[in-house]
Structure formats: C-alpha cells, structure tokens
C-alpha atoms as a PDB file:
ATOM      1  CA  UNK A   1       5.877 -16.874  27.240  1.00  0.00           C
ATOM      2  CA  UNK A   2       9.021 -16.651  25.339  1.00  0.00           C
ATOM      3  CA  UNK A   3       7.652 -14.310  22.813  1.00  0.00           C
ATOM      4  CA  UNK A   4       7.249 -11.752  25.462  1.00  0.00           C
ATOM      5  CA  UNK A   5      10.827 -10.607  26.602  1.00  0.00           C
ATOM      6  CA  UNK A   6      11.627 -10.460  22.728  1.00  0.00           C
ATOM      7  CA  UNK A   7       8.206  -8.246  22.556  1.00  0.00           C
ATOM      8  CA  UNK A   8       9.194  -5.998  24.233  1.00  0.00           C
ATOM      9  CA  UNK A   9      12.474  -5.648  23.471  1.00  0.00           C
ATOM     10  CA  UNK A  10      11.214  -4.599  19.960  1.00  0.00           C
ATOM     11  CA  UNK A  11       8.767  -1.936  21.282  1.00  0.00           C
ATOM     12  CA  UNK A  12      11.522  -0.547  23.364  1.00  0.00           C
ATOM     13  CA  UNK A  13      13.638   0.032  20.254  1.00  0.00           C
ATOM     14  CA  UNK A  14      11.314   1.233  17.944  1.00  0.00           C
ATOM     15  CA  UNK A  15      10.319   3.781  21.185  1.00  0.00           C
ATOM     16  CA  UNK A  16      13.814   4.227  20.861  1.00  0.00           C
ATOM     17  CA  UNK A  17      14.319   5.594  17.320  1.00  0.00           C
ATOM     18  CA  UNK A  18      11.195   7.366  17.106  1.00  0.00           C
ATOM     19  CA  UNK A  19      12.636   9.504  19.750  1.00  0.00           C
ATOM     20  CA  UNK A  20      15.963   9.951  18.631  1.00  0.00           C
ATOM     21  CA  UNK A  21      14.357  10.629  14.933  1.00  0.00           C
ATOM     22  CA  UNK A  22      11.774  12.831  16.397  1.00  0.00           C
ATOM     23  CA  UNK A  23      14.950  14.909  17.920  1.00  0.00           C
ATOM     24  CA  UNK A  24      16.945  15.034  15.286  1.00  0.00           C
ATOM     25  CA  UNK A  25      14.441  16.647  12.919  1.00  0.00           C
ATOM     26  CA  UNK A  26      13.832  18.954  15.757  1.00  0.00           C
ATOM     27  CA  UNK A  27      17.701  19.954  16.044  1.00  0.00           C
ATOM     28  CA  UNK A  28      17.773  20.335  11.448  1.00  0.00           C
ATOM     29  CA  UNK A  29      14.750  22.396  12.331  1.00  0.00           C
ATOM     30  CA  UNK A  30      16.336  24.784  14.508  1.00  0.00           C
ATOM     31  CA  UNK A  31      19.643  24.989  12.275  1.00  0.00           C
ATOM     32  CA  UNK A  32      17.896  25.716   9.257  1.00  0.00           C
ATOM     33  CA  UNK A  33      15.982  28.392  11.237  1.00  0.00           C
ATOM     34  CA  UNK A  34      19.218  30.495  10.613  1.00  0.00           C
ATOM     35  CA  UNK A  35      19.691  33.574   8.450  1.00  0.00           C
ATOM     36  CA  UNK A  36      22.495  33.733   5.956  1.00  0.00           C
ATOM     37  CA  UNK A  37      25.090  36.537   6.827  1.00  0.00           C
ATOM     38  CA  UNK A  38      26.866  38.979   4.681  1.00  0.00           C
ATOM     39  CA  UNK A  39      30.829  38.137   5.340  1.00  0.00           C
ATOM     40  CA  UNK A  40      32.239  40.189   2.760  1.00  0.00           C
ATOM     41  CA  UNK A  41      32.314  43.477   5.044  1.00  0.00           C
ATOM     42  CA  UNK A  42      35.486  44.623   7.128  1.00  0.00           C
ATOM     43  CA  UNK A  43      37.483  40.732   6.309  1.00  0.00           C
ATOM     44  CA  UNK A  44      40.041  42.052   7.823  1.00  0.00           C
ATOM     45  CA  UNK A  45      38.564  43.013  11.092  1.00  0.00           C
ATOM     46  CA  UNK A  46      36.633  39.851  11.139  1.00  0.00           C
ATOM     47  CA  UNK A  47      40.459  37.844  11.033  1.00  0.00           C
ATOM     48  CA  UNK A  48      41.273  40.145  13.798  1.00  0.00           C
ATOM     49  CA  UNK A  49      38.725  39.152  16.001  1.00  0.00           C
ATOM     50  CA  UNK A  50      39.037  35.518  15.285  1.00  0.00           C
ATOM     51  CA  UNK A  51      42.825  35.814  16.004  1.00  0.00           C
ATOM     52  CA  UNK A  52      42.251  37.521  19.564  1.00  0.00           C
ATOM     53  CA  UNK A  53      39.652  35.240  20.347  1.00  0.00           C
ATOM     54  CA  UNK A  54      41.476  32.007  19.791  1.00  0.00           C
ATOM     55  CA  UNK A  55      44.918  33.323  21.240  1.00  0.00           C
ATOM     56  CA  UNK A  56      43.199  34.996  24.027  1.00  0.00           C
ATOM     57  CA  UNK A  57      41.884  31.347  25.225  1.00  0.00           C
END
C-alpha cells in the first residue's frame, strides 16, 4: 500500500511534462510560423517610430 502514493505521484509528473512539452513545441511552432521582414527600407523612419512609441508610453 505504500507503493501507491509514490505511484501516483510519478504518473502525475510525467502527466506533468508531457503537457508542458506538448506546449512548448506548440508555442516554437507558432514562432517559427513567422515570415522574415525586409528592415533595410526607410531606417530612419522605422527609429522614428520606435522613439515616439517608447517616449509616448
């Protein structure tokens, strides 16, 4: 009967990290679902926008 606490201990942690794994591949998934983007257009318009944005918070 002692067997059975630690039994289930082990199946609720390996529940555990298939879930968190099973998540985590889903999340790389979705980030790698991105497209690359072209930054070398209008730098200094994109610096002007960054600027407003973070004094404007």
């Amino acid at each position: 009967m002692a067997l059975l606490p630690q039994f289930l201990f082990l199946l609720l942690t390996l529940v555990a990290i298939w879930l968190f794994s099973k998540k985590a591949i889903e999340i790389k998934r979705n980030i790698f679902l991105g497209k690359p983007e072209d930054l070398n257009n209008n730098p200094e318009q994109r610096w002007k926008n960054l600027f407003l944005l973070a004094l404007g918070q």
